[in-house]
C-alpha atoms as a PDB file:
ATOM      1  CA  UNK A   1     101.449 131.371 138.601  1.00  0.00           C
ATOM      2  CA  UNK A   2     105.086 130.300 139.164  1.00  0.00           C
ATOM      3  CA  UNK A   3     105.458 128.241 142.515  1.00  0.00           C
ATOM      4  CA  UNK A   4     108.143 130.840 143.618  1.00  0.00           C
ATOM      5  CA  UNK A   5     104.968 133.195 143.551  1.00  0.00           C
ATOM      6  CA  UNK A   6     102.733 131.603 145.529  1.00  0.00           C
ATOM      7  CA  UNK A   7     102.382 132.051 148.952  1.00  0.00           C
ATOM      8  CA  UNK A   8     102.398 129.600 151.514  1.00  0.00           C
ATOM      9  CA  UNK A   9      99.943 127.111 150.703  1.00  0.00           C
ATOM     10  CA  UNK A  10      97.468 125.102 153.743  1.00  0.00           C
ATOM     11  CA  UNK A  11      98.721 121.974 154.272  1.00  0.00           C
ATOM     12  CA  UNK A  12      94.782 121.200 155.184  1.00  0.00           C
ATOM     13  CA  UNK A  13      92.880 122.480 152.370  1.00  0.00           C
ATOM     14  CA  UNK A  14      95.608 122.621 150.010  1.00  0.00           C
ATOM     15  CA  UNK A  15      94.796 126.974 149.244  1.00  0.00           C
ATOM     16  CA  UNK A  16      96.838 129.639 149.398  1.00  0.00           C
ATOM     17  CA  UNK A  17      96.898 131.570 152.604  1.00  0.00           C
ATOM     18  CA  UNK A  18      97.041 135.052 151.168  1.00  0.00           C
ATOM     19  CA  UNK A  19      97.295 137.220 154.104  1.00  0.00           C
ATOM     20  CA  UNK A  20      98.875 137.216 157.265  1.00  0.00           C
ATOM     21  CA  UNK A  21      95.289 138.127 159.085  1.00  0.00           C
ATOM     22  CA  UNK A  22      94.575 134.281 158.233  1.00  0.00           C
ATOM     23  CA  UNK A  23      97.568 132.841 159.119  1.00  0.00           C
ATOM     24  CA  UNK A  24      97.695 129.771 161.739  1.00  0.00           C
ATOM     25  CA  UNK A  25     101.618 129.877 161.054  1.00  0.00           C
ATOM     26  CA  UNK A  26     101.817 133.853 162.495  1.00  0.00           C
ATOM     27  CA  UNK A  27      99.066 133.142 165.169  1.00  0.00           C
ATOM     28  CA  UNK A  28     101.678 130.573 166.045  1.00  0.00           C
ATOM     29  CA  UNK A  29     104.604 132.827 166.167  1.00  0.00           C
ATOM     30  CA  UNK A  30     102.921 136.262 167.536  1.00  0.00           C
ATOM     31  CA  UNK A  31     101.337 134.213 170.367  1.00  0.00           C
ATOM     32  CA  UNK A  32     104.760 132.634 171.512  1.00  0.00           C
ATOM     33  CA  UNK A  33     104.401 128.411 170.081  1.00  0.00           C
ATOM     34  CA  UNK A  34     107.059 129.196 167.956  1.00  0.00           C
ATOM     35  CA  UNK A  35     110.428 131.175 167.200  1.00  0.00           C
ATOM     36  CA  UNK A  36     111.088 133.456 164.389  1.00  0.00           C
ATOM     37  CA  UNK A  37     113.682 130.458 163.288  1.00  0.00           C
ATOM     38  CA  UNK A  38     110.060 128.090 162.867  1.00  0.00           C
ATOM     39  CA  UNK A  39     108.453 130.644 160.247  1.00  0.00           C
ATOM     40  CA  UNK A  40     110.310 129.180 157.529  1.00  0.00           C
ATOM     41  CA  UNK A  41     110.287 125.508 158.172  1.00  0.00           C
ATOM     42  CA  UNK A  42     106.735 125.474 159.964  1.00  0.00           C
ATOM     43  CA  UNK A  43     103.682 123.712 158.226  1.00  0.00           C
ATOM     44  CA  UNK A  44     100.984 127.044 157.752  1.00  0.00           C
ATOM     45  CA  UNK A  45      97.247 126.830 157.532  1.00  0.00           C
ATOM     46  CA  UNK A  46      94.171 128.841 157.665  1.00  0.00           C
ATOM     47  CA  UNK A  47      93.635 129.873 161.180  1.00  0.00           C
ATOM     48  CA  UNK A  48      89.953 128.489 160.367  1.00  0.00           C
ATOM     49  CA  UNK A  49      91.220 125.265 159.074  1.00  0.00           C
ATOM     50  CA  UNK A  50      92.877 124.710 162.382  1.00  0.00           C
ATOM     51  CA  UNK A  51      89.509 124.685 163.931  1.00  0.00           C
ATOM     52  CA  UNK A  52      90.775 122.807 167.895  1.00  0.00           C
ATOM     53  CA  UNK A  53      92.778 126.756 167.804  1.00  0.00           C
ATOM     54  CA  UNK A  54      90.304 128.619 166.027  1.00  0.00           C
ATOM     55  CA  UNK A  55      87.628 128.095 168.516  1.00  0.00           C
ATOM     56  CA  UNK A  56      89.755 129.812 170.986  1.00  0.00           C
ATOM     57  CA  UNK A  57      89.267 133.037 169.158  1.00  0.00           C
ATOM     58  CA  UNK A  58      86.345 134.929 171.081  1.00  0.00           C
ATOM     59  CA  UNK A  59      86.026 138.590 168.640  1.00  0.00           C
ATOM     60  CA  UNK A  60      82.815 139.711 167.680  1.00  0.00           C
ATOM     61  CA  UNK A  61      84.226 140.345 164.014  1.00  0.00           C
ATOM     62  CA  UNK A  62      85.434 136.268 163.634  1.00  0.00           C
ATOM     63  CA  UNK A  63      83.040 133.830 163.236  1.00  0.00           C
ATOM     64  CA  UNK A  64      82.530 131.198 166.088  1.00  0.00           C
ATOM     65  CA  UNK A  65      84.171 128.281 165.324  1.00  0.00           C
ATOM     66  CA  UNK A  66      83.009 124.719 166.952  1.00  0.00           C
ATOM     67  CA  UNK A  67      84.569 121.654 167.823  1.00  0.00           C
ATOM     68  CA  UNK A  68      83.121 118.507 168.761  1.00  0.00           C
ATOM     69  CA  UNK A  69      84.743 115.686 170.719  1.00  0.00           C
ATOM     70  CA  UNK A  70      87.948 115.440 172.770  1.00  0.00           C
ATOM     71  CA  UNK A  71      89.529 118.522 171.488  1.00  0.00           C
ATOM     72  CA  UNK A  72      86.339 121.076 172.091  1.00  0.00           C
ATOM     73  CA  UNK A  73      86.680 123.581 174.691  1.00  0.00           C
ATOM     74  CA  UNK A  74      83.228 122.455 175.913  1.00  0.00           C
ATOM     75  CA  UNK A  75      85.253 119.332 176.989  1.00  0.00           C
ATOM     76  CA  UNK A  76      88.365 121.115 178.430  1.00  0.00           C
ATOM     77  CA  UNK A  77      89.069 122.922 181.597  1.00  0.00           C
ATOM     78  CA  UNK A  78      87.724 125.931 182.179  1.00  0.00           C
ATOM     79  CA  UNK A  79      90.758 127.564 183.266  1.00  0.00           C
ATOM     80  CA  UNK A  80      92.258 126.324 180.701  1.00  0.00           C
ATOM     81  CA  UNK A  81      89.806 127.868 178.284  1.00  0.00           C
ATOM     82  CA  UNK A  82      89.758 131.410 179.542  1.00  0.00           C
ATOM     83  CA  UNK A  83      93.899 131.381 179.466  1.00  0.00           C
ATOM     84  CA  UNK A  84      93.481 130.332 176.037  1.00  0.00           C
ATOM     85  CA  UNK A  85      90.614 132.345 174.604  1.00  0.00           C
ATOM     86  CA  UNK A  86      92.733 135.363 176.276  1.00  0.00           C
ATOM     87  CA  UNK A  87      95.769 134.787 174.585  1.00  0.00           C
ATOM     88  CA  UNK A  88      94.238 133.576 171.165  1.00  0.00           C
ATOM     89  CA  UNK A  89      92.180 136.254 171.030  1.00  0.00           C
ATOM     90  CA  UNK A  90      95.129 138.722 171.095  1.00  0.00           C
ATOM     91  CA  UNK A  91      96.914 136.627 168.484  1.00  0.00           C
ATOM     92  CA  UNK A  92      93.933 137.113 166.329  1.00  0.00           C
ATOM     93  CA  UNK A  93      93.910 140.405 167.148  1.00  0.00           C
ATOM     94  CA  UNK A  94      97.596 141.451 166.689  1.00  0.00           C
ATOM     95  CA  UNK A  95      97.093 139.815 163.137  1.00  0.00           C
ATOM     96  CA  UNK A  96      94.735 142.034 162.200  1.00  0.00           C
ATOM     97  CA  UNK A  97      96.692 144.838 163.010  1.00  0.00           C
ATOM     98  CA  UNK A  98      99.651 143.560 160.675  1.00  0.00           C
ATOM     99  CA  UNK A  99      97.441 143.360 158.223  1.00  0.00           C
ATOM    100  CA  UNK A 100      98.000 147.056 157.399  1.00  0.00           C
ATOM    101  CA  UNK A 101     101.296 147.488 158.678  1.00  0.00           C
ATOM    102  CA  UNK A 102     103.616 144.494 158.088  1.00  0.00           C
ATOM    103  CA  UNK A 103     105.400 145.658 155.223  1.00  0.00           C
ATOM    104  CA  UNK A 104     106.706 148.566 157.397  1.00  0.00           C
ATOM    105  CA  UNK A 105     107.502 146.316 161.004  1.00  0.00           C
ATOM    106  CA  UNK A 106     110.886 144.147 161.343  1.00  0.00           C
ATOM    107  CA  UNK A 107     109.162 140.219 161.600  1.00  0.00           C
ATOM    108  CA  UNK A 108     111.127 140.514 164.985  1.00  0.00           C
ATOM    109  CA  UNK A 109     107.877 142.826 165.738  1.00  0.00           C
ATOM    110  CA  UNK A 110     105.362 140.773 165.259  1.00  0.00           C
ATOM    111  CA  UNK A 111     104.595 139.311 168.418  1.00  0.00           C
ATOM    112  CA  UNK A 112     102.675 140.291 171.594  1.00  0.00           C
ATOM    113  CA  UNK A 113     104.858 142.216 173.238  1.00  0.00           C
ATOM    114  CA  UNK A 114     105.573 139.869 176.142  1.00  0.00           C
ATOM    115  CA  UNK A 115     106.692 137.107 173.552  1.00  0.00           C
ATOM    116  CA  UNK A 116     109.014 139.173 171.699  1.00  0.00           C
ATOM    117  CA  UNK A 117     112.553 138.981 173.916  1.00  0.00           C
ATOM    118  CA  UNK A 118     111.736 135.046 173.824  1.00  0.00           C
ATOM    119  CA  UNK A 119     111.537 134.824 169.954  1.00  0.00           C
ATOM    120  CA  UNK A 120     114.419 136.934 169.892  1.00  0.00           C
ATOM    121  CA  UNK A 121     116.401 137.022 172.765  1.00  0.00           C
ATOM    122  CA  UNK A 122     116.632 140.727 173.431  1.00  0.00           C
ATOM    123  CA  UNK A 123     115.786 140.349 176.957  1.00  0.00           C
END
């Protein structure tokens, strides 16, 4: 495959992240970390390989991700961790919604709704 075909590759386990339901770099964006200007110039990973995120994700249909030391939620506080899992959570599952419907959405789209005028300054 020609590198211009490839997607965007993770810079942790060096594979390609082939859909946007896996992608750290749009849980990023959707959730409000980063602008729509970010997307290009952003690192991406799995959203598993980013595991200190990943464990924030609380859906019965991903699997539990752990984290041990500093960075676990075990260790953080618990307000902390319920604003978190909240908004995560949503991320994940606004992802899994573009799955099916990206192709037809403007990027400027993409995010939870209260994120959107930021990335874009409609509002």
């Amino acid at each position: 495959m020609a590198k211009c075909d490839q997607g965007y590759l993770c810079e942790l386990c060096g594979e390609e992240v082939t859909s946007i339901g896996d992608s750290d770099l749009y849980l990023r964006y959707v959730t409000g970390q980063i602008d729509s200007r970010e997307l290009l110039a952003s690192a991406e990973r799995h959203i598993r390989c980013n595991a200190v995120v990943a464990q924030f994700i609380v859906d019965r249909d991903f699997e539990t991700v752990g984290v041990e030391g500093p960075f676990s939620k075990s260790a953080m506080d618990a307000s902390f961790v319920t604003k978190q899992e909240t908004l995560i959570t949503r991320g994940w599952q606004r992802l899994q919604e573009l799955v099916e419907v990206a192709d037809t959405l403007p990027v400027s789209a993409y995010p939870l709704s209260e994120f959107r005028a930021q990335n874009f300054g409609d509002g």
